[in-house]
N, C-alpha and C. Protein backbone atom coordinates (compact mmCIF):
# COMPACT_ATOMS: atom_id res chain seq x y z
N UNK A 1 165.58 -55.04 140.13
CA UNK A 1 164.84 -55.77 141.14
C UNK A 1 163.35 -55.54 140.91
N UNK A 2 162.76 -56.41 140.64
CA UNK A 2 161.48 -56.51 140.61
C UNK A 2 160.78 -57.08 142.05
N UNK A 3 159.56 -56.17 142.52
CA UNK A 3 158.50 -56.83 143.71
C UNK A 3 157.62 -56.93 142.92
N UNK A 4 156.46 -57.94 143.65
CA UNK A 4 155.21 -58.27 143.23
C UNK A 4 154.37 -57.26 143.82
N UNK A 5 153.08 -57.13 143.64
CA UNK A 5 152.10 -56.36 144.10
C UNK A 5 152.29 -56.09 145.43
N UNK A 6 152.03 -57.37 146.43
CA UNK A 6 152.17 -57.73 147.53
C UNK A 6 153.44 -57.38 148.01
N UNK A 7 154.65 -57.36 147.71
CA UNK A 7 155.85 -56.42 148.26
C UNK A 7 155.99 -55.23 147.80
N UNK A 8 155.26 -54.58 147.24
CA UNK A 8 155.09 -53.46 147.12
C UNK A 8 154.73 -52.18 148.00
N UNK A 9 153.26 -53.06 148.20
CA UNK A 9 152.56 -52.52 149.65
C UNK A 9 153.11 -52.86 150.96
N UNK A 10 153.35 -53.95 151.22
CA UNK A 10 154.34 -54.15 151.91
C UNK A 10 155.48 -52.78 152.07
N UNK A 11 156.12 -52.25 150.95
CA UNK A 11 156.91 -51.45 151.29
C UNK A 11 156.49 -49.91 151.38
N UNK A 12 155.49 -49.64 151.24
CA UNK A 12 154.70 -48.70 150.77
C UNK A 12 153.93 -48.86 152.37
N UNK A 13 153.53 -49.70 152.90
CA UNK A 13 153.24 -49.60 154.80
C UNK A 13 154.01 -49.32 155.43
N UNK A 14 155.29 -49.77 155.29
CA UNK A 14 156.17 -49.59 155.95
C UNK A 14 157.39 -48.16 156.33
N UNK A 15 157.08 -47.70 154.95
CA UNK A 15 157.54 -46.68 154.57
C UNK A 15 156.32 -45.15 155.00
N UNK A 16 155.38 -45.78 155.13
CA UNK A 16 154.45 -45.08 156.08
C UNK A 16 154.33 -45.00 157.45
N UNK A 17 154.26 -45.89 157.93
CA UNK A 17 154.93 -46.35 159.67
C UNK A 17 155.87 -45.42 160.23
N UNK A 18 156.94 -45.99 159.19
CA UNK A 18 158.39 -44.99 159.41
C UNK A 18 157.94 -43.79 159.48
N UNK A 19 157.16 -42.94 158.77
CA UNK A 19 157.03 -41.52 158.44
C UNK A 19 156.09 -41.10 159.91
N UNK A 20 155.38 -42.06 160.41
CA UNK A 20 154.81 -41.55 160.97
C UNK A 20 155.19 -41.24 162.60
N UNK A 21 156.39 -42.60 162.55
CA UNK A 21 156.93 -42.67 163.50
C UNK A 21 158.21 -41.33 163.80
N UNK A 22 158.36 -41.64 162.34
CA UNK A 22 159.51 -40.10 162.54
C UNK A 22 158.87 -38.92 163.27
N UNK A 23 157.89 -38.55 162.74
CA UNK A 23 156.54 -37.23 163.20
C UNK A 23 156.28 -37.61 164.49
N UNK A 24 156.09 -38.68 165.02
CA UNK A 24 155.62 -38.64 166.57
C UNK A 24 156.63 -38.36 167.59
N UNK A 25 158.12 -38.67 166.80
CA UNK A 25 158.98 -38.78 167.73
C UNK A 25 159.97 -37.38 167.95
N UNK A 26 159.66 -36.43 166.69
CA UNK A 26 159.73 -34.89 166.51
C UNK A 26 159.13 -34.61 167.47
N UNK A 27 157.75 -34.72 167.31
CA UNK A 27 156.70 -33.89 168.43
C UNK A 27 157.14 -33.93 169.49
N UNK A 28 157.13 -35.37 170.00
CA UNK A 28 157.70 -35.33 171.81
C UNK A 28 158.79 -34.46 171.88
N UNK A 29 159.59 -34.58 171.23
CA UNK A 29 161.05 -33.69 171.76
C UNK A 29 160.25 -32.22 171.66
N UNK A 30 159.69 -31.86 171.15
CA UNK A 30 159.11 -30.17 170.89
C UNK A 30 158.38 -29.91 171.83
N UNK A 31 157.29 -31.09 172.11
CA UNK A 31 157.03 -30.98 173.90
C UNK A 31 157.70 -31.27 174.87
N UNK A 32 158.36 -32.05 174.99
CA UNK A 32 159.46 -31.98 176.20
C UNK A 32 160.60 -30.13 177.01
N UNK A 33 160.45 -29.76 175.26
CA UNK A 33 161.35 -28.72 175.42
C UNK A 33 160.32 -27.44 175.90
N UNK A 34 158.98 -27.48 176.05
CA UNK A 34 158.03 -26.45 176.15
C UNK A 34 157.15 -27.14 177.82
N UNK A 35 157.97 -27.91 178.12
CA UNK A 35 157.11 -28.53 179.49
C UNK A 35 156.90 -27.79 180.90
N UNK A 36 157.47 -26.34 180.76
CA UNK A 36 157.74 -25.61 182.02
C UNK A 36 156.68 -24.70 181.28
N UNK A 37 156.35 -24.72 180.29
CA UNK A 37 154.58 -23.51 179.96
C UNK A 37 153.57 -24.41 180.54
N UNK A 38 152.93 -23.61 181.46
CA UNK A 38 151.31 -24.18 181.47
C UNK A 38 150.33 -23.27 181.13
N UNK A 39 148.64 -23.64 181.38
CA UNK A 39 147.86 -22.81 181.14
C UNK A 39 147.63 -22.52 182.21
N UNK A 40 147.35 -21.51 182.82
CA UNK A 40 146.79 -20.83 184.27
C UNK A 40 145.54 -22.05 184.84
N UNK A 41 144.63 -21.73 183.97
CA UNK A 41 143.22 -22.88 184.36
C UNK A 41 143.48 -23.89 183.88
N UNK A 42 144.04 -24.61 183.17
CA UNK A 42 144.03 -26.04 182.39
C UNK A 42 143.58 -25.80 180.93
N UNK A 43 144.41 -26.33 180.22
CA UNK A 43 144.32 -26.76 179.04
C UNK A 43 142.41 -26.92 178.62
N UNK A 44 142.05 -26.67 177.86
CA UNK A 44 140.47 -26.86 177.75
C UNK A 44 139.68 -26.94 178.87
N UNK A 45 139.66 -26.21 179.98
CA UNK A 45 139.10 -26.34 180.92
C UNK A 45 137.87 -25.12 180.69
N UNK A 46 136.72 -25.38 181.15
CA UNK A 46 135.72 -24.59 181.08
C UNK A 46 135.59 -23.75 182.07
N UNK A 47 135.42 -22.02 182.39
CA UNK A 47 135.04 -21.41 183.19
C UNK A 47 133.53 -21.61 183.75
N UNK A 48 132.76 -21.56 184.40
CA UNK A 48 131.58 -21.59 184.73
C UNK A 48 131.26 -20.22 185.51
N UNK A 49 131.93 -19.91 186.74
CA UNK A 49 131.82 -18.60 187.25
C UNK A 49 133.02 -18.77 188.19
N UNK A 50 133.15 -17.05 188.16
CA UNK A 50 134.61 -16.87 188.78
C UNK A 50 134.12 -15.49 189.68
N UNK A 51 134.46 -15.68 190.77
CA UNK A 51 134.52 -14.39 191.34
C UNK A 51 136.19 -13.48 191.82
N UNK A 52 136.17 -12.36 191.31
CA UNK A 52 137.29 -11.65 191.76
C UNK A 52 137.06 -10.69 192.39
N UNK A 53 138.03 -11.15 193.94
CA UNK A 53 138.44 -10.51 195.14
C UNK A 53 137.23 -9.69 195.73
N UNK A 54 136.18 -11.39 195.59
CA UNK A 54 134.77 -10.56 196.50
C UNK A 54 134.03 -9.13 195.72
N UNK A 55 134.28 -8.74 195.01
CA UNK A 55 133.94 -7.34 194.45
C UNK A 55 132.83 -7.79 193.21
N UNK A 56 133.11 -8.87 191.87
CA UNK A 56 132.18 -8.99 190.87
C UNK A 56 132.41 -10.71 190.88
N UNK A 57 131.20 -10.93 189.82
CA UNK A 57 130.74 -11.83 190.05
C UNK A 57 130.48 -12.33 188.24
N UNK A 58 131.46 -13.23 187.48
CA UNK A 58 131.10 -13.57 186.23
C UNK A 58 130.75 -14.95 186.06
N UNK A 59 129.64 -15.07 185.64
CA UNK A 59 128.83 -16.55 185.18
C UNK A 59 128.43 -16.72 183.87
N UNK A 60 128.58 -18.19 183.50
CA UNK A 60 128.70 -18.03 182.05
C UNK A 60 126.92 -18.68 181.88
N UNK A 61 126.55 -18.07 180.85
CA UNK A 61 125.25 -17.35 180.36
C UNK A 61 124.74 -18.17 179.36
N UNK A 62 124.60 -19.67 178.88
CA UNK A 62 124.81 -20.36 177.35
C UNK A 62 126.45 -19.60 176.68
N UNK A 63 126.71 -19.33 175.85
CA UNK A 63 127.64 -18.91 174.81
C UNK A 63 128.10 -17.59 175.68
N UNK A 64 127.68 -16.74 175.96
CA UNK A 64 128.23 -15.77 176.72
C UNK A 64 128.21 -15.53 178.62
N UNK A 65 128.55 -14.32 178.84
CA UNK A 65 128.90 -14.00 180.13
C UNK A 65 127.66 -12.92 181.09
N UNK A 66 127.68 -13.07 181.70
CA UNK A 66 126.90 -12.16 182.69
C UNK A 66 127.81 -11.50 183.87
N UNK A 67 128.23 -10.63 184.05
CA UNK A 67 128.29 -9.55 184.90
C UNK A 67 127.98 -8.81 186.34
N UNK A 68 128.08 -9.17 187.65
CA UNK A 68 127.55 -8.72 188.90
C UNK A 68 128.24 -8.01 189.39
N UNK A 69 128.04 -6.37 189.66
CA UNK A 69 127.57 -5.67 188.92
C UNK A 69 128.69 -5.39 188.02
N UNK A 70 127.56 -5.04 187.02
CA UNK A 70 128.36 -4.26 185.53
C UNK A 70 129.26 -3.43 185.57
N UNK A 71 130.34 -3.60 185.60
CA UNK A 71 131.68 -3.03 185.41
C UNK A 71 132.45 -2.56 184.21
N UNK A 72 132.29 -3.39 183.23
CA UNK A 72 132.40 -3.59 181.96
C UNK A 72 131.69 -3.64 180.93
N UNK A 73 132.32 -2.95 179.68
CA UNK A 73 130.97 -3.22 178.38
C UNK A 73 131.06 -5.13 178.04
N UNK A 74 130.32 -5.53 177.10
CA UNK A 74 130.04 -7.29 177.33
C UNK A 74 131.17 -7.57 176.37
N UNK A 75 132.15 -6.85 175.51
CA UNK A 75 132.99 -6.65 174.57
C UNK A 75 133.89 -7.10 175.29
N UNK A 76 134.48 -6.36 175.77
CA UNK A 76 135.72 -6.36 176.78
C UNK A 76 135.40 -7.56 177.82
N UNK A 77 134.17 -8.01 178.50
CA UNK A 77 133.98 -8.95 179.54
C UNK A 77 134.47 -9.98 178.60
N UNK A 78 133.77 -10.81 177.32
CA UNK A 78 134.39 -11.50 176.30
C UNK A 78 135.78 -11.98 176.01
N UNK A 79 136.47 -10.32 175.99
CA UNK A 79 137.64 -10.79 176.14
C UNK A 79 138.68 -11.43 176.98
N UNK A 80 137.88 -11.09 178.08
CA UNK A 80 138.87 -11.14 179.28
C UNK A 80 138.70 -12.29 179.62
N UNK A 81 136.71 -12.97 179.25
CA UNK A 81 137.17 -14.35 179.53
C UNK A 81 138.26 -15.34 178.43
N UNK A 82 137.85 -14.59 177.68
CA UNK A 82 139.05 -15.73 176.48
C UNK A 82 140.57 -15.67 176.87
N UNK A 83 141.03 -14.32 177.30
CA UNK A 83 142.18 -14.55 177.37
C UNK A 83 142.41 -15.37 179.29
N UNK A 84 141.53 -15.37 180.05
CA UNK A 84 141.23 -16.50 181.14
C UNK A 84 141.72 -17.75 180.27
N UNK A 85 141.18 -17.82 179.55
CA UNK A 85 141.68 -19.50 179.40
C UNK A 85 142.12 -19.95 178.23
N UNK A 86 142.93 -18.54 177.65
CA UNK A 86 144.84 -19.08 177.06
C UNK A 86 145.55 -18.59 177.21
N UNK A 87 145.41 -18.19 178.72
CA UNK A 87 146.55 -18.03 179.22
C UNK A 87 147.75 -18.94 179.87
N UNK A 88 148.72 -18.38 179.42
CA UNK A 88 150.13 -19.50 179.52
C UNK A 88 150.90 -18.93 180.25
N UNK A 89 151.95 -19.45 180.81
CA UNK A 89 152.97 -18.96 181.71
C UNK A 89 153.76 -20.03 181.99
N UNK A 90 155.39 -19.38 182.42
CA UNK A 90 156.17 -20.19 182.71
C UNK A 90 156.10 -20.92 183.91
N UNK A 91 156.34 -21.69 184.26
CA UNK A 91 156.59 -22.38 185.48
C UNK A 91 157.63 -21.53 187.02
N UNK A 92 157.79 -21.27 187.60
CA UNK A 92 158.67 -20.48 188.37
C UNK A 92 158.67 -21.13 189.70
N UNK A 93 159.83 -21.78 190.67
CA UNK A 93 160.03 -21.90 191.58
C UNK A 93 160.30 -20.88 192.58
N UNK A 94 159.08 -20.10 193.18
CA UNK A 94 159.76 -18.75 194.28
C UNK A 94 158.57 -19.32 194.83
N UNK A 95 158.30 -18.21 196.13
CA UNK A 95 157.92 -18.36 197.02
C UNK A 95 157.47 -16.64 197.33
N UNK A 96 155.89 -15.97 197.33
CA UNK A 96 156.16 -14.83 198.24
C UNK A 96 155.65 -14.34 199.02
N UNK A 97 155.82 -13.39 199.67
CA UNK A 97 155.52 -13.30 200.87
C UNK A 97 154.65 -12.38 201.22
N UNK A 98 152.98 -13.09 201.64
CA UNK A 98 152.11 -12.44 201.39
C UNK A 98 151.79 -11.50 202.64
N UNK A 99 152.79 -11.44 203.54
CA UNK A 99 151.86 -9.76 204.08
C UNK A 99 153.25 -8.80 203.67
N UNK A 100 154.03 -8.70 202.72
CA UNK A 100 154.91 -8.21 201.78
C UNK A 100 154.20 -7.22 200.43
N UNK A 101 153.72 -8.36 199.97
CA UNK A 101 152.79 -8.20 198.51
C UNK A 101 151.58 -8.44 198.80
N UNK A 102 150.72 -7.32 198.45
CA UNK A 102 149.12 -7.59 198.35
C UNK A 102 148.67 -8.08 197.07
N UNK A 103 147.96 -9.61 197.06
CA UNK A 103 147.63 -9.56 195.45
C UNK A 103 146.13 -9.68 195.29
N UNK A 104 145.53 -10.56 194.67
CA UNK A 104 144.14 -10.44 193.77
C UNK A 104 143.94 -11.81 193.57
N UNK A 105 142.69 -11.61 194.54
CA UNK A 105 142.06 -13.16 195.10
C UNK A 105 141.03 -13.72 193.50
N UNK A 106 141.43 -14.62 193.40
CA UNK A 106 140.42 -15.34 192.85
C UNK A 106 139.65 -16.60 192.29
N UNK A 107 138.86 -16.76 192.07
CA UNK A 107 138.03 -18.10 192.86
C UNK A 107 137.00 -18.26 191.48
N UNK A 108 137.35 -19.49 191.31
CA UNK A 108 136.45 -20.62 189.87
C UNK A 108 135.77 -21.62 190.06
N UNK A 109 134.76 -21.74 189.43
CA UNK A 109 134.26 -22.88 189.23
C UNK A 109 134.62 -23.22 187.88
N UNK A 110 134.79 -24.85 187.46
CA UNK A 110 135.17 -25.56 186.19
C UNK A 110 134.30 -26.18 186.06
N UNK A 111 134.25 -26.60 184.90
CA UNK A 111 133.34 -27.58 184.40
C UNK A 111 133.29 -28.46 185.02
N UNK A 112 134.28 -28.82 184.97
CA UNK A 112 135.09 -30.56 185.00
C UNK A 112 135.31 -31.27 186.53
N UNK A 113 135.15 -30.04 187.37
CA UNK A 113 135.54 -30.24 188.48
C UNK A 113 135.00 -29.75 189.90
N UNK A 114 134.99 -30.89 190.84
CA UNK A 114 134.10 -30.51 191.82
C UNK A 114 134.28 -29.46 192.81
N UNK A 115 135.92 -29.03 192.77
CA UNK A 115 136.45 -28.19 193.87
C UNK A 115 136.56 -26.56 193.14
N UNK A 116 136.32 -25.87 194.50
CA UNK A 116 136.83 -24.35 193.86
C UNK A 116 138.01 -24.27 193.41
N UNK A 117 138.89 -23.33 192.49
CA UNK A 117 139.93 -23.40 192.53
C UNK A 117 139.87 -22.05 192.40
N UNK A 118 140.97 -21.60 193.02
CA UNK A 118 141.60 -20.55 193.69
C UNK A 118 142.39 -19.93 193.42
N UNK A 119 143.23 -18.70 192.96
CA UNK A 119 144.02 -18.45 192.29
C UNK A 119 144.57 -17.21 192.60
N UNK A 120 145.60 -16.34 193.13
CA UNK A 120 146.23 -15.02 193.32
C UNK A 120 147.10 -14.66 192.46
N UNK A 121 146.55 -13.11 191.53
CA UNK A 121 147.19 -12.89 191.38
C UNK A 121 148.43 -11.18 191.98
N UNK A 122 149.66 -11.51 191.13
CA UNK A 122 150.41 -10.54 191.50
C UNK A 122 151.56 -9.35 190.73
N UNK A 123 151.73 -8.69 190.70
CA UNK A 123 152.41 -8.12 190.05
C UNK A 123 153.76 -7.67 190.76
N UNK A 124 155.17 -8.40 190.36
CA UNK A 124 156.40 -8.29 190.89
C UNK A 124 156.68 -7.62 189.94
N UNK A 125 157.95 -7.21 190.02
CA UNK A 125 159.01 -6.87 189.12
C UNK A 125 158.49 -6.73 187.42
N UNK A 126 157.93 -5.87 186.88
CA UNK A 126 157.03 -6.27 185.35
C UNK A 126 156.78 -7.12 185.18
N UNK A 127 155.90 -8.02 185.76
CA UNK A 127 155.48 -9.36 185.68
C UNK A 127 154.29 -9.64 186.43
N UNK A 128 153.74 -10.22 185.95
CA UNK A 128 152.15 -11.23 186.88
C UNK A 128 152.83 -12.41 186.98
N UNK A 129 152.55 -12.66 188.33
CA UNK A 129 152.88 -14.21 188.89
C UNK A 129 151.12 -14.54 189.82
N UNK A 130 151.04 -15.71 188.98
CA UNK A 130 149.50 -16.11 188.97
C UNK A 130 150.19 -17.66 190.40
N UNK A 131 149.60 -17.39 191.71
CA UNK A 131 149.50 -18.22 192.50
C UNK A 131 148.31 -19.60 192.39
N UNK A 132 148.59 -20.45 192.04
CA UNK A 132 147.41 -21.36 191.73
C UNK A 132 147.19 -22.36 193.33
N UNK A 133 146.45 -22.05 194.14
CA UNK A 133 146.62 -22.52 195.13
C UNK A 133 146.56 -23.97 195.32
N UNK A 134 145.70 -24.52 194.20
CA UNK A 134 145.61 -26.27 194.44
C UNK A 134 146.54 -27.06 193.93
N UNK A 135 147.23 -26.56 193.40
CA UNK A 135 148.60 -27.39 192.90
C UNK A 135 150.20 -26.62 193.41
N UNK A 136 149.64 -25.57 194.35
CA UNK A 136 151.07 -24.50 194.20
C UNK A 136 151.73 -24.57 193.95
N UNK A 137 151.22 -24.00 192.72
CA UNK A 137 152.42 -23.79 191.08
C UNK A 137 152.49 -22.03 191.23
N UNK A 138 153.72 -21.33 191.07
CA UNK A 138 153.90 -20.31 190.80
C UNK A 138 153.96 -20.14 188.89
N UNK A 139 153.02 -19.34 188.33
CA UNK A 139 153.45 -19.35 186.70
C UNK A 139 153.37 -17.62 186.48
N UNK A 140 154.58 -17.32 185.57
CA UNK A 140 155.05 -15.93 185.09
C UNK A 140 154.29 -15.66 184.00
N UNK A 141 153.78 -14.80 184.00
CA UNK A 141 152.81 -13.85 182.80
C UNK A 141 153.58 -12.68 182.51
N UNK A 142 153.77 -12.31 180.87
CA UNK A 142 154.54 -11.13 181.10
C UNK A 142 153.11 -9.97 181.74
N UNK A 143 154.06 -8.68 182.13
CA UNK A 143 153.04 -7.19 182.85
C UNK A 143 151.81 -7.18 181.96
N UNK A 144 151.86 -6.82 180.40
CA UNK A 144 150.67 -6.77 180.01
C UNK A 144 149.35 -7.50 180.17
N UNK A 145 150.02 -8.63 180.23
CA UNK A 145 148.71 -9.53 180.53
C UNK A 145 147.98 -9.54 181.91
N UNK A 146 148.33 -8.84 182.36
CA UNK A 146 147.61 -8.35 183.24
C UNK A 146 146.36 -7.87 183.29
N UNK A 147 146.67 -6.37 182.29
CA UNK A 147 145.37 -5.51 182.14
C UNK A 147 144.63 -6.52 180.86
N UNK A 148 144.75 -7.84 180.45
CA UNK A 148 143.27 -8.51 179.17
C UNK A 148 142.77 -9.54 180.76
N UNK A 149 143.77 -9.67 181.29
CA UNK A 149 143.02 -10.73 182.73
C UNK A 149 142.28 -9.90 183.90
N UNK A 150 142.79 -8.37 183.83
CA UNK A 150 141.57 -7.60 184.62
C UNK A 150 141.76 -6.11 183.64
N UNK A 151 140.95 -6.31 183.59
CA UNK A 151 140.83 -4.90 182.37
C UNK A 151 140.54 -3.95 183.65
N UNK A 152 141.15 -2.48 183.03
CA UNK A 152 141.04 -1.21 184.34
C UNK A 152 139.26 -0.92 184.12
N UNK A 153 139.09 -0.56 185.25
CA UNK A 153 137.32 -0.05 185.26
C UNK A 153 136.42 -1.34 185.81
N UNK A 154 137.64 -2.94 186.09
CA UNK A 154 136.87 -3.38 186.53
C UNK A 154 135.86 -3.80 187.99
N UNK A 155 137.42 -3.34 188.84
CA UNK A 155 137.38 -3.43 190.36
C UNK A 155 136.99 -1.54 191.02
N UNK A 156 136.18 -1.50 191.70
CA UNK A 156 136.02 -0.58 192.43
C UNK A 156 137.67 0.07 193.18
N UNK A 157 137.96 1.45 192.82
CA UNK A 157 138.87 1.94 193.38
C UNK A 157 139.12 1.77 194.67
């Protein structure tokens, strides 16, 4: 069987299409199956300043962070904002009961957005469960992530 130029490419588009269509339609199923992870703050969402539980006060500085009062070396403040915003967690349907559990108030400004957003967290059972108050979404963090989202030395005893 011979094609001409023109059915060639022809099959050579098409056979690209297909490929690409195959790849798009992988992906969705790989997201579908990961749809109960979110990010605590949103996906690319920018911190601007966050205060936790009334005590400090972090504002972002050009490229870095500033500190009210200094609690932390600027190393560790760094980190803690990065891991702020990739942080992931499962989705969790509970409910708890806050004069039960005392947790850890805290309060953002975003880039993107005009409202505070608000956020408690808690530590159950080896676990952080991050209360997001404007969407109340309960999301599971394993225990460690705890201490890169508040490093010890940062809150007054």
């Amino acid at each position: 069987m011979r094609l001409s130029r023109a059915a060639w490419n022809n099959v050579i588009i098409f056979s690209v299409m297909g490929f690409i269509l195959l790849i798009n339609l992988t992906q969705r199923s790989s997201d579908a199956s990961n749809s109960s992870t979110q990010y605590v703050i949103g996906e690319n969402k920018v911190i601007l300043t966050m205060n936790i539980d009334q005590q400090v006060t972090i504002e972002r500085v050009g490229q870095s962070w500033r500190m009210q009062p200094e609690r932390i070396t600027p190393q560790l403040l760094e980190q803690m904002m990065r891991a702020w915003h990739q942080a992931t967690g499962q989705v969790a349907d509970l409910t708890i009961d806050r004069q039960q559990h005392s947790g850890l108030f805290i309060s953002m400004v975003l880039a993107d957005q005009q409202n505070i957003q608000m956020f408690t967290l808690y530590i159950l059972d080896q676990q952080v469960v991050v209360h997001n108050h404007q969407t109340d979404t309960y999301l599971v963090l394993p225990a460690p992530m705890f201490n890169q989202l508040i490093p010890s030395g940062l809150l007054a005893e």
